[in-house]
C-alpha atoms as a PDB file:
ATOM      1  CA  UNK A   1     -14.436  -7.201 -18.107  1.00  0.00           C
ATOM      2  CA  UNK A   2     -11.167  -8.851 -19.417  1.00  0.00           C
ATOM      3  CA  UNK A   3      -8.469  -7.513 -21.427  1.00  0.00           C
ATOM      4  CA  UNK A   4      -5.029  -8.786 -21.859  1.00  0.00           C
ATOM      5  CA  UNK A   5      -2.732  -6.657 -19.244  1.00  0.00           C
ATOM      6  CA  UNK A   6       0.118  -4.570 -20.543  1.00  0.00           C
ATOM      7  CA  UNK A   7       1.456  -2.793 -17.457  1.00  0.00           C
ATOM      8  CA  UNK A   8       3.677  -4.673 -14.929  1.00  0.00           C
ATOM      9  CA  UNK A   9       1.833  -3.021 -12.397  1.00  0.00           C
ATOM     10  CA  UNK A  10      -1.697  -4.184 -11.043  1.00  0.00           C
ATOM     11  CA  UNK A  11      -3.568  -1.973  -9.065  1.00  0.00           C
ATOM     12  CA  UNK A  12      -6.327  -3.942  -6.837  1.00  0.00           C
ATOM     13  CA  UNK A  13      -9.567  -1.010  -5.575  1.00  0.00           C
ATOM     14  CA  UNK A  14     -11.888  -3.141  -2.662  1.00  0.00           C
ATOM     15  CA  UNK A  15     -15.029  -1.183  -2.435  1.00  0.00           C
ATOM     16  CA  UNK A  16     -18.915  -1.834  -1.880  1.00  0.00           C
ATOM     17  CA  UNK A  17     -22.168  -1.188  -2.457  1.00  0.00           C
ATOM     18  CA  UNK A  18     -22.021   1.428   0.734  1.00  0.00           C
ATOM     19  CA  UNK A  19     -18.504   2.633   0.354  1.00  0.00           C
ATOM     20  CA  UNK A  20     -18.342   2.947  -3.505  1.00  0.00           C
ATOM     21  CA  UNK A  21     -18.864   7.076  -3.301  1.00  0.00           C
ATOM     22  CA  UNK A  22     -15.107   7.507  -1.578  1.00  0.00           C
ATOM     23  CA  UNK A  23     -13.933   6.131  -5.403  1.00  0.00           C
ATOM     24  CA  UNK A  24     -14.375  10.037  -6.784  1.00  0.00           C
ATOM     25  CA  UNK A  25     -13.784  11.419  -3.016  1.00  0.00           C
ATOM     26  CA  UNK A  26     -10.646  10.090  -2.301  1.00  0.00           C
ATOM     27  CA  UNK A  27      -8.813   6.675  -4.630  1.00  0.00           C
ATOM     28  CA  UNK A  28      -9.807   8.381  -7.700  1.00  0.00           C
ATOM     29  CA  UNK A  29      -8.550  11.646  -7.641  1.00  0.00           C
ATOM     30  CA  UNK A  30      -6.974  13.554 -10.328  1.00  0.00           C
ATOM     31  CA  UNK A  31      -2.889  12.137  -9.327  1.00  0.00           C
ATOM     32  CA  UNK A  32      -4.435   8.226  -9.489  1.00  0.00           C
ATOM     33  CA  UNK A  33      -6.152   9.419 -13.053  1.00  0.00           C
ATOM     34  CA  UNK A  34      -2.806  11.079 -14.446  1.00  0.00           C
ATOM     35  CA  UNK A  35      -1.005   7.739 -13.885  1.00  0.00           C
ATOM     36  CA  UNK A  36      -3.805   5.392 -14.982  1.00  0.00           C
ATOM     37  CA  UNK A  37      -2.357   4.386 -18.753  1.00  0.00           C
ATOM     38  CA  UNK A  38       0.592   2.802 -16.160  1.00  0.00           C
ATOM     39  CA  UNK A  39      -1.033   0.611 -14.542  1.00  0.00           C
ATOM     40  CA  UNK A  40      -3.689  -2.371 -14.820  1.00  0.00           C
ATOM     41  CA  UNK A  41      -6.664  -1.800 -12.442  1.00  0.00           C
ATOM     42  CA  UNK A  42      -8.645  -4.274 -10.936  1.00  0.00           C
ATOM     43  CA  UNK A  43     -12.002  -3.130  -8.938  1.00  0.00           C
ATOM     44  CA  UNK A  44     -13.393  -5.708  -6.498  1.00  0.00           C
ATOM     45  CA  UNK A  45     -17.021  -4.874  -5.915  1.00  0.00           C
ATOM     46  CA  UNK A  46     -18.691  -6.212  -2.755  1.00  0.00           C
ATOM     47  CA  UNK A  47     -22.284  -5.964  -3.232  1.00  0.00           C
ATOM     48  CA  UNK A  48     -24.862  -5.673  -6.278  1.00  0.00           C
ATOM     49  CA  UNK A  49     -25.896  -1.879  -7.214  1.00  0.00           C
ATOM     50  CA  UNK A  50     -25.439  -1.346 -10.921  1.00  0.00           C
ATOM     51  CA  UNK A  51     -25.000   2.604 -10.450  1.00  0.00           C
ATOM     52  CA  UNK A  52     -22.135   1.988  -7.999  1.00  0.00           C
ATOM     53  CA  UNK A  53     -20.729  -0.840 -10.505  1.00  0.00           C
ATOM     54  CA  UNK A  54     -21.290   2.216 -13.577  1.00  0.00           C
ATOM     55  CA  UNK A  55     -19.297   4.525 -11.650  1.00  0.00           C
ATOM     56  CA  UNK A  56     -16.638   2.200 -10.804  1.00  0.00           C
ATOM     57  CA  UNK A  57     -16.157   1.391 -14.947  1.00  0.00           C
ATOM     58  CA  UNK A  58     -15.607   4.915 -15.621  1.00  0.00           C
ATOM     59  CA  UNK A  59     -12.274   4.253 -15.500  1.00  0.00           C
ATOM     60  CA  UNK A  60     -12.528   1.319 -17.528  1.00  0.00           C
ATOM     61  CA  UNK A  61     -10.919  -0.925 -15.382  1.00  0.00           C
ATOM     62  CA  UNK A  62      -8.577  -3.644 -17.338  1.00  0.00           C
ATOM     63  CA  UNK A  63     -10.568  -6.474 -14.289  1.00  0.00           C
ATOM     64  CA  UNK A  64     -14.410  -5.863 -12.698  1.00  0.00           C
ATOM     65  CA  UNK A  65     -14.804  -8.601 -10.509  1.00  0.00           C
ATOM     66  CA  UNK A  66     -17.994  -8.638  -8.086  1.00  0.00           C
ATOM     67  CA  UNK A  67     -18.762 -10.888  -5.406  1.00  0.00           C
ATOM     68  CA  UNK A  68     -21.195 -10.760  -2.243  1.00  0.00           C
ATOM     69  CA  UNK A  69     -20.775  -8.188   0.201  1.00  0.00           C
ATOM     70  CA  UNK A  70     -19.783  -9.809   3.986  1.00  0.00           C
ATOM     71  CA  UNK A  71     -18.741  -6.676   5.971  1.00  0.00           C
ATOM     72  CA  UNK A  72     -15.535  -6.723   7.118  1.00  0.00           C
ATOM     73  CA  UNK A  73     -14.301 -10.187   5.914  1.00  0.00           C
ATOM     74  CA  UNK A  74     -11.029 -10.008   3.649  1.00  0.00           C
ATOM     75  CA  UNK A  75     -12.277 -12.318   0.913  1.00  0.00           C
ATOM     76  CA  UNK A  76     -12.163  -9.820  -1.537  1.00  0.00           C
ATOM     77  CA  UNK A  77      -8.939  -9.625  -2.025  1.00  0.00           C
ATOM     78  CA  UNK A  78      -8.473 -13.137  -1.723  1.00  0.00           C
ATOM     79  CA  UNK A  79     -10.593 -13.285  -4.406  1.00  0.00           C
ATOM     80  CA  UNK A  80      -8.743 -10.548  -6.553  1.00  0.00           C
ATOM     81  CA  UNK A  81      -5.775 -12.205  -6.340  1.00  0.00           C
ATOM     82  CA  UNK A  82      -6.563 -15.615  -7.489  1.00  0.00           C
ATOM     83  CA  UNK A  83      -8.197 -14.222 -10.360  1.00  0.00           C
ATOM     84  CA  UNK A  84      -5.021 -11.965 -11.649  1.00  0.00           C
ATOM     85  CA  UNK A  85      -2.553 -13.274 -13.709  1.00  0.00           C
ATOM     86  CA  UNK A  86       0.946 -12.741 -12.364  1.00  0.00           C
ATOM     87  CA  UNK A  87       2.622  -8.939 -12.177  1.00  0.00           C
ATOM     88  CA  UNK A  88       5.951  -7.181 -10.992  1.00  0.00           C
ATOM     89  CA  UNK A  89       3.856  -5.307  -8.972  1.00  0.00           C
ATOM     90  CA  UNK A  90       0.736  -5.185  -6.720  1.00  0.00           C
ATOM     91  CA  UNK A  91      -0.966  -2.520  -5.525  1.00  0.00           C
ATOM     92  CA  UNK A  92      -3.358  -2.922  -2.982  1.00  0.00           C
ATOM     93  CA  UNK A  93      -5.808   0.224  -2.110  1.00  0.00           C
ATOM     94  CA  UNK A  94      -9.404   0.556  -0.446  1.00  0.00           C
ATOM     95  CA  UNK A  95     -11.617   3.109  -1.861  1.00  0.00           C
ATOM     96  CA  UNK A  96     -10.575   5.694   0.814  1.00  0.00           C
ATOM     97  CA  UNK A  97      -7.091   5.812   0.392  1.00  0.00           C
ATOM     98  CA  UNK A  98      -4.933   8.339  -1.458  1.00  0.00           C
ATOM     99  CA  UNK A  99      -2.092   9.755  -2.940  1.00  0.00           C
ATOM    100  CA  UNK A 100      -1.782  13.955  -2.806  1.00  0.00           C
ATOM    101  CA  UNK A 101       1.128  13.788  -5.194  1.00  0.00           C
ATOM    102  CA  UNK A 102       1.136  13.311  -9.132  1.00  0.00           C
ATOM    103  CA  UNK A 103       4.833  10.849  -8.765  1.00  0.00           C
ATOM    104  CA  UNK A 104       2.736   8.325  -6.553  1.00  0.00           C
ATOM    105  CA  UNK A 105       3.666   5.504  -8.716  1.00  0.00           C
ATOM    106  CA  UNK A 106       7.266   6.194  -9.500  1.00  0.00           C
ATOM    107  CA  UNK A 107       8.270   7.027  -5.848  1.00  0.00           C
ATOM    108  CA  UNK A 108       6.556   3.466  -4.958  1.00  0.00           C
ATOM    109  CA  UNK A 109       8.573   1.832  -7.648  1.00  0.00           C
ATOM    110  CA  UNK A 110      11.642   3.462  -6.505  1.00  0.00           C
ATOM    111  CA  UNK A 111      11.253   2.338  -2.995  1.00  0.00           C
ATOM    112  CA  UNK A 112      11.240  -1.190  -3.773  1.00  0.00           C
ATOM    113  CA  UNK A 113      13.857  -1.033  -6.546  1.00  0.00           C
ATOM    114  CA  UNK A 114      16.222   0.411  -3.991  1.00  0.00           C
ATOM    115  CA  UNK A 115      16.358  -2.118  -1.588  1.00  0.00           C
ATOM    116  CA  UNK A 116      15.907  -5.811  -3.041  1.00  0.00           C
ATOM    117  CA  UNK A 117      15.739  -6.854   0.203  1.00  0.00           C
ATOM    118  CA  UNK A 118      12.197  -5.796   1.140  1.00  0.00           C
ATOM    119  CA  UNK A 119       9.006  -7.559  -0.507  1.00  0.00           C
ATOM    120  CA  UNK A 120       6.327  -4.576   0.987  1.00  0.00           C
ATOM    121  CA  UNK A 121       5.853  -1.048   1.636  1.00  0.00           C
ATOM    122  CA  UNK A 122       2.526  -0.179   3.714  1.00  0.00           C
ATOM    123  CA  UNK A 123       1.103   1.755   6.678  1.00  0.00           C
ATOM    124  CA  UNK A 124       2.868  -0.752   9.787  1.00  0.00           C
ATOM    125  CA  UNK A 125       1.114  -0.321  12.977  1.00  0.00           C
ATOM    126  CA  UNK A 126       3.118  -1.829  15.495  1.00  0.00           C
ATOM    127  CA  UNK A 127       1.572  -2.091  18.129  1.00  0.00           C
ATOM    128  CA  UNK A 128      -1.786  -3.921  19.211  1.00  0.00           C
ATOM    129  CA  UNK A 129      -5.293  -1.781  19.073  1.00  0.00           C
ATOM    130  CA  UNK A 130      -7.632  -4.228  20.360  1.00  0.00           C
ATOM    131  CA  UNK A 131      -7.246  -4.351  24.053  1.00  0.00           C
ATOM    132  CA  UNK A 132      -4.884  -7.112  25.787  1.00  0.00           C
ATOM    133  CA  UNK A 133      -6.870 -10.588  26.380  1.00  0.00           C
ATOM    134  CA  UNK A 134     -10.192 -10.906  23.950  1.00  0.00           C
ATOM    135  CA  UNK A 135      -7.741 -10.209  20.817  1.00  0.00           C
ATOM    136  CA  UNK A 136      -5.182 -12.652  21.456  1.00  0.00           C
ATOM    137  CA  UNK A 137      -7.359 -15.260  22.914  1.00  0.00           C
ATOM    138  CA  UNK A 138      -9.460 -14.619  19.736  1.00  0.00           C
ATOM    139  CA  UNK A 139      -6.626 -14.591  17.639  1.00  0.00           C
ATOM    140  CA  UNK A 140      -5.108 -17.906  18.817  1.00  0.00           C
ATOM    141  CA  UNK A 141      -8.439 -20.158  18.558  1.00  0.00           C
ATOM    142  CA  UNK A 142      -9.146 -18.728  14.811  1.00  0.00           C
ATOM    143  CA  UNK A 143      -5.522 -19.700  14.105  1.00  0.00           C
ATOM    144  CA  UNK A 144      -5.959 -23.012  15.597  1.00  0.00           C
ATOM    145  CA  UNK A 145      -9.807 -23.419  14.831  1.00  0.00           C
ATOM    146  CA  UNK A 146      -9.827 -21.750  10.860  1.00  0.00           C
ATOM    147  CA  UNK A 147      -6.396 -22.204  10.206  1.00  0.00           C
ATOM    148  CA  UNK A 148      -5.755 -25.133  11.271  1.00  0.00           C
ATOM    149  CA  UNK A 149      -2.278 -23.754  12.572  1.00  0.00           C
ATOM    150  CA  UNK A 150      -1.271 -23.667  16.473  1.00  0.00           C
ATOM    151  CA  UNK A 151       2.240 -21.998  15.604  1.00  0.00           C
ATOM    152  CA  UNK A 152       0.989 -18.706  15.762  1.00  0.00           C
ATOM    153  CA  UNK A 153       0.296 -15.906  18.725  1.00  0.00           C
ATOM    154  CA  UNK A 154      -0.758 -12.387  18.570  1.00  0.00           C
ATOM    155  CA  UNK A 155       3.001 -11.742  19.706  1.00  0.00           C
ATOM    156  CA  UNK A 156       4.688 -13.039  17.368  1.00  0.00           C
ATOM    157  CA  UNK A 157       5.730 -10.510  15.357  1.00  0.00           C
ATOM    158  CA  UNK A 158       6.640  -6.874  15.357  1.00  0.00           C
ATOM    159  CA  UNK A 159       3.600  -5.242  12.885  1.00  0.00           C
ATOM    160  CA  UNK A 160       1.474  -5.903  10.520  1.00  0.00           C
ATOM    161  CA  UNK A 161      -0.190  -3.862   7.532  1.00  0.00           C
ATOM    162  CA  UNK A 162      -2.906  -1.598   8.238  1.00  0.00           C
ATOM    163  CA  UNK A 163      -5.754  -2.345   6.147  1.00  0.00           C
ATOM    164  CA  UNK A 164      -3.467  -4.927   4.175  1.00  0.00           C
ATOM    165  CA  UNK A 165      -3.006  -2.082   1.963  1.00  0.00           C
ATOM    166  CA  UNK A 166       0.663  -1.027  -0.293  1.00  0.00           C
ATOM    167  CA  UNK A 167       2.374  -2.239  -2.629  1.00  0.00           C
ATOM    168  CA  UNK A 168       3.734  -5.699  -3.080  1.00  0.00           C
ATOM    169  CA  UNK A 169       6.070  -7.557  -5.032  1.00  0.00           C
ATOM    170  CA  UNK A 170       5.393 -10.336  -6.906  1.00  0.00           C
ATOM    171  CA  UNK A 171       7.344 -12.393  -5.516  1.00  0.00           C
ATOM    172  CA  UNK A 172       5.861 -11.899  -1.936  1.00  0.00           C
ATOM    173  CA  UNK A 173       2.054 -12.719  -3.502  1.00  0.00           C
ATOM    174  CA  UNK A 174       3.148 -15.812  -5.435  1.00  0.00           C
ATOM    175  CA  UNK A 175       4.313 -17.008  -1.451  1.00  0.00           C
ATOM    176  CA  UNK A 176       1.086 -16.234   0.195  1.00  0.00           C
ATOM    177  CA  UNK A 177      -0.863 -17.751  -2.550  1.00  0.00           C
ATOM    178  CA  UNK A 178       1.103 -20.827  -2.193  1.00  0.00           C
ATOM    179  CA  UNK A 179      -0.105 -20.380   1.355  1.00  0.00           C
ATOM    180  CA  UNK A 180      -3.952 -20.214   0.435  1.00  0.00           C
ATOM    181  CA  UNK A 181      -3.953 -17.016   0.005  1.00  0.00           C
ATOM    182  CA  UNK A 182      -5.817 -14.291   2.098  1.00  0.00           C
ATOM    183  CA  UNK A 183      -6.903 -15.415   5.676  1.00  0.00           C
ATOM    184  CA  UNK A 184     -10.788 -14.759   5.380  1.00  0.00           C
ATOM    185  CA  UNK A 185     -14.214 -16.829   6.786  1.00  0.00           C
ATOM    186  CA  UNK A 186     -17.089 -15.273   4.548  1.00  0.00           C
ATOM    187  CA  UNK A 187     -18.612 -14.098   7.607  1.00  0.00           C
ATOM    188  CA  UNK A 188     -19.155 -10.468   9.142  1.00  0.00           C
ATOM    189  CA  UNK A 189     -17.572 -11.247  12.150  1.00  0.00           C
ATOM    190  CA  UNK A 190     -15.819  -7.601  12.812  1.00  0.00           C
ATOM    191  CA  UNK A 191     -13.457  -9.484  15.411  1.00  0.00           C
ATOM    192  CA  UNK A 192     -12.705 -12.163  12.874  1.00  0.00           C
ATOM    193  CA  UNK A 193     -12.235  -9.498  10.370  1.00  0.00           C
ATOM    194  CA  UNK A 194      -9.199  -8.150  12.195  1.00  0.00           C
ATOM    195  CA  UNK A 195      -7.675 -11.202  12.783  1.00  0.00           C
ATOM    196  CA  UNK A 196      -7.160 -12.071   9.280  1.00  0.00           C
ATOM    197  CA  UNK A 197      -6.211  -8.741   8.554  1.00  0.00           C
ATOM    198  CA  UNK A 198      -3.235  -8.708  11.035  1.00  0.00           C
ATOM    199  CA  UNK A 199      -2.927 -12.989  10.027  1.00  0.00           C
ATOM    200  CA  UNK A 200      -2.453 -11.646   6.432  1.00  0.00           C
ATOM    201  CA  UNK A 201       1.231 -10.089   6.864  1.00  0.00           C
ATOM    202  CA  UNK A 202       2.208 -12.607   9.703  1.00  0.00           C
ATOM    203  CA  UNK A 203       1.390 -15.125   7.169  1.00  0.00           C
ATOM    204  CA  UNK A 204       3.636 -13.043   4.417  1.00  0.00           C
ATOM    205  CA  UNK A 205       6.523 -12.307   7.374  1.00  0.00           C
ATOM    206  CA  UNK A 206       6.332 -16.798   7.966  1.00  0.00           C
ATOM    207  CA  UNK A 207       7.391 -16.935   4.823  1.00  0.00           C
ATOM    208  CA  UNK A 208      10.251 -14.605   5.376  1.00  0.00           C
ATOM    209  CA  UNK A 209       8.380 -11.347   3.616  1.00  0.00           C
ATOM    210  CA  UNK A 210       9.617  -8.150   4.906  1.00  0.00           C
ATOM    211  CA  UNK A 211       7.403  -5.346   5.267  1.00  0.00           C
ATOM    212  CA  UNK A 212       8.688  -2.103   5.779  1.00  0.00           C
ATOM    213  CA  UNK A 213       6.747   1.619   6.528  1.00  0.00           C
ATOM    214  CA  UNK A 214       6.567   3.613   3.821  1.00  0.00           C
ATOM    215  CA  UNK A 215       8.175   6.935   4.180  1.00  0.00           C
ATOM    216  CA  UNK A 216       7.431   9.681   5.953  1.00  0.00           C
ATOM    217  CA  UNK A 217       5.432   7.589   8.224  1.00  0.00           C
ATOM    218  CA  UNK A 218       1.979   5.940   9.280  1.00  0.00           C
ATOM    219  CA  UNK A 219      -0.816   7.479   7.017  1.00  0.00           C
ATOM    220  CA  UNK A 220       1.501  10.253   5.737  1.00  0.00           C
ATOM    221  CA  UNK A 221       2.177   8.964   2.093  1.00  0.00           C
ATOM    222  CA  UNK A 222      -0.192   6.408   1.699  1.00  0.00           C
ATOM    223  CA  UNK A 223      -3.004   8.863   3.050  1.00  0.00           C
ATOM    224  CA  UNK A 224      -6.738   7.202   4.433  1.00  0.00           C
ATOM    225  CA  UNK A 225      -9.531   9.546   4.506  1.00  0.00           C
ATOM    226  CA  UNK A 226      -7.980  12.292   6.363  1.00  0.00           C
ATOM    227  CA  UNK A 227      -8.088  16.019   4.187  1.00  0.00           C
ATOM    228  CA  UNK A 228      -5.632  17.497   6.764  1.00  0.00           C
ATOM    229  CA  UNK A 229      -3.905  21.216   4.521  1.00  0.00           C
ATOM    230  CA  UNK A 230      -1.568  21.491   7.098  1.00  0.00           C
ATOM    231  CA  UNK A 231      -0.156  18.283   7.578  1.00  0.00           C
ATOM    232  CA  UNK A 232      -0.415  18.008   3.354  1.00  0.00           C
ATOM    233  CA  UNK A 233       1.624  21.068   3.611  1.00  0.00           C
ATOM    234  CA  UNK A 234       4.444  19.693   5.727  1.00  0.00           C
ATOM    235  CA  UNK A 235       4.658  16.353   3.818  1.00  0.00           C
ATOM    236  CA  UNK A 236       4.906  18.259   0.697  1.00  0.00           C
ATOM    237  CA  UNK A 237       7.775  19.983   1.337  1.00  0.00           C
ATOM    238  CA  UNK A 238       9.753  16.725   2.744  1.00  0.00           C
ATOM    239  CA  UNK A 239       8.493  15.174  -0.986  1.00  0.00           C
ATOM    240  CA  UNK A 240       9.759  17.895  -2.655  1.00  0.00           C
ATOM    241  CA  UNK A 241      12.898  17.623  -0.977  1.00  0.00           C
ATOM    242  CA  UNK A 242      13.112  13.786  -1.444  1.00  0.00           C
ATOM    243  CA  UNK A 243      12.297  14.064  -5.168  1.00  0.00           C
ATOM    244  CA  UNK A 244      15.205  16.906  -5.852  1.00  0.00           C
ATOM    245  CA  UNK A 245      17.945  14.592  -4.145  1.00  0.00           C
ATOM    246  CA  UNK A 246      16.989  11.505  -6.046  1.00  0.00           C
ATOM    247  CA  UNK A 247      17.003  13.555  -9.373  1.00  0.00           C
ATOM    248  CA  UNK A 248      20.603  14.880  -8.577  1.00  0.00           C
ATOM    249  CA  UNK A 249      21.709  11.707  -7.741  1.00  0.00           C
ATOM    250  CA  UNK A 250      19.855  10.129 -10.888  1.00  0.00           C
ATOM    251  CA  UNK A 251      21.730  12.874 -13.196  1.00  0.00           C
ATOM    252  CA  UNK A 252      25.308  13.117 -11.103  1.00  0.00           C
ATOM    253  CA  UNK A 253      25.839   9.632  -9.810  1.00  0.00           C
ATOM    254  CA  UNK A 254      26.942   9.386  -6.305  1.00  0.00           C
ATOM    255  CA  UNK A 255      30.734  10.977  -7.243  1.00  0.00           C
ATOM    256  CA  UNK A 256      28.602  14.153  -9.050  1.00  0.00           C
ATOM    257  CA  UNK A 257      27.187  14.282  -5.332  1.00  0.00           C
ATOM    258  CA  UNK A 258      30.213  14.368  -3.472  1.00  0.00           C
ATOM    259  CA  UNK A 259      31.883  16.340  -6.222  1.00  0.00           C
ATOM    260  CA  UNK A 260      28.353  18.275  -5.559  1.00  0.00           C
ATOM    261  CA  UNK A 261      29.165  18.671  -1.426  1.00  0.00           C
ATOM    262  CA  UNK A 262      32.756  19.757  -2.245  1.00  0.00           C
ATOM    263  CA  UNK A 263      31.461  22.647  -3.871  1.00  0.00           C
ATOM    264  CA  UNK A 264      29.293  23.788  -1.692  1.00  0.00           C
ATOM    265  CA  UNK A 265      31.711  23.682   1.157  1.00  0.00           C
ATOM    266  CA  UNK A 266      33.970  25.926  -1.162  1.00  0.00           C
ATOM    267  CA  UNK A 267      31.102  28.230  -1.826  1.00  0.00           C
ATOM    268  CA  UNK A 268      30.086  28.329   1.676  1.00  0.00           C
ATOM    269  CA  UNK A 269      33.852  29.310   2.564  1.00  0.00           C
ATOM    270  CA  UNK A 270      33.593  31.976  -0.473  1.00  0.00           C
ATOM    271  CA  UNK A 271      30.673  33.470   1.184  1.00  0.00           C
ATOM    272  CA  UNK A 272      32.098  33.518   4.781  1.00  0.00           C
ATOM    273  CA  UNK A 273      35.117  35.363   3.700  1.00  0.00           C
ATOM    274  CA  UNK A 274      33.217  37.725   1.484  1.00  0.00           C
ATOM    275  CA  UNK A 275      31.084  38.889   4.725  1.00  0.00           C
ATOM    276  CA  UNK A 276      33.776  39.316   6.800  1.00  0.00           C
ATOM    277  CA  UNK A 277      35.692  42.015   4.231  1.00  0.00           C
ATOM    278  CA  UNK A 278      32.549  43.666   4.194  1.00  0.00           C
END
């Protein structure tokens, strides 16, 4: 399915033929639907079940690509993007992650129009989760092996993307396709699997990418699976907060907000001398 795109924005949903039901669980809740005239979607189906490919066109996806399903292998969104015509602005989700606020889209946005200087905004981890020796050792011969690149080690640099998930400029996808694109081997190789998914951003980060957390923190905007209330609860209200300062500094401009800080102090003095007459 092929239609011309009219958003600047791409979003890019991997799921599969055994993952496909976290669509209406968790990507596809009601804040992704509210924004969905915004955005282009692209759905990457691993695997061949024409009820899971019926519910994924509910949302009439502007791209419905299918290919075989490998496991853990990263071709998919290789795949994806060599297929999409150039945008502003890609999106990259799995079928289990989430947004729990309607503004999703616009704080994104606003994150990377802010600061010109970054090219992605993900969940970093930054620290290795495979153990000390097998990873690196693995890492190094796939590099050297696949790649046909001895430059890089598993220490190299300071994080990668988890999941390869966020959003992207354009600008930073353009580079890694000029690099081949997505590290992947069409195999289901789980080890192999996470070395192209860390190889993906050190790839982006050679070509002097920079990826940057996106804020609150790990997993806290960008949500995966996790239906936590509590922790929803405390994220909200730092949102909330977030979205009321850039408002007042959309409407003031930044001498409304000191104008805005002067006032305050004089109210807060106006206060303090009102309780002590009392």
């Amino acid at each position: 399915m092929d239609r011309k795109t009219h958003n600047n924005v791409v979003v890019v949903v991997i799921t599969s033929e055994r993952t496909w039901h976290n669509l209406a669980r968790y990507c596809f809740n009601g804040h992704f639907r509210a924004s969905r005239d915004r955005v282009d979607l692209c759905i990457v189906f691993n695997g061949n079940v024409s009820i899971s490919l019926s519910q994924a066109a509910l949302l009439d996806p502007e791209y419905l690509l299918q290919r075989p399903n490998v496991g853990r292998d990263p071709a998919a969104l290789d795949f994806a993007l060599k297929t999409l015509p150039q945008y502003e602005y890609y999106l990259v989700l799995h079928d289990d992650h989430w947004f729990h606020v309607p503004h999703w889209l616009d704080y994104l946005i606003r994150l990377l129009d802010e600061d010109d200087s970054v090219d992605a905004y993900g969940n970093l981890i930054t620290t290795c989760p495979y153990g000390s020796g097998s990873f690196e050792s693995s890492f190094e011969q796939f590099c050297r092996v696949i790649m046909n690149d001895s430059r890089y080690s598993a220490e190299m640099f300071p994080h990668f993307l988890q999941g390869m998930a966020g959003i992207y400029r354009g600008r930073a996808i353009r580079r890694l396709l000029q690099r081949d694109g997505v590290p992947h081997t069409h195999t289901n190789d789980y080890k192999a699997g996470e070395v192209c998914e860390r190889l993906f951003s050190y790839v982006l980060m050679d070509e002097g990418m920079v990826l940057k957390q996106i804020p609150p923190g790990y997993e806290l905007y960008l949500r995966h699976r996790d239906h936590n209330q509590a922790l929803l609860e405390s994220i909200l209200a730092y949102l909330e907060f977030d979205a009321a300062m850039y408002r007042i500094k959309t409407e003031v401009g930044s001498d409304g907000l000191s104008r805005l800080a002067e006032l305050l102090k004089v109210l807060e003095h106006e206060a303090a001398a009102t309780r002590s007459g009392l």
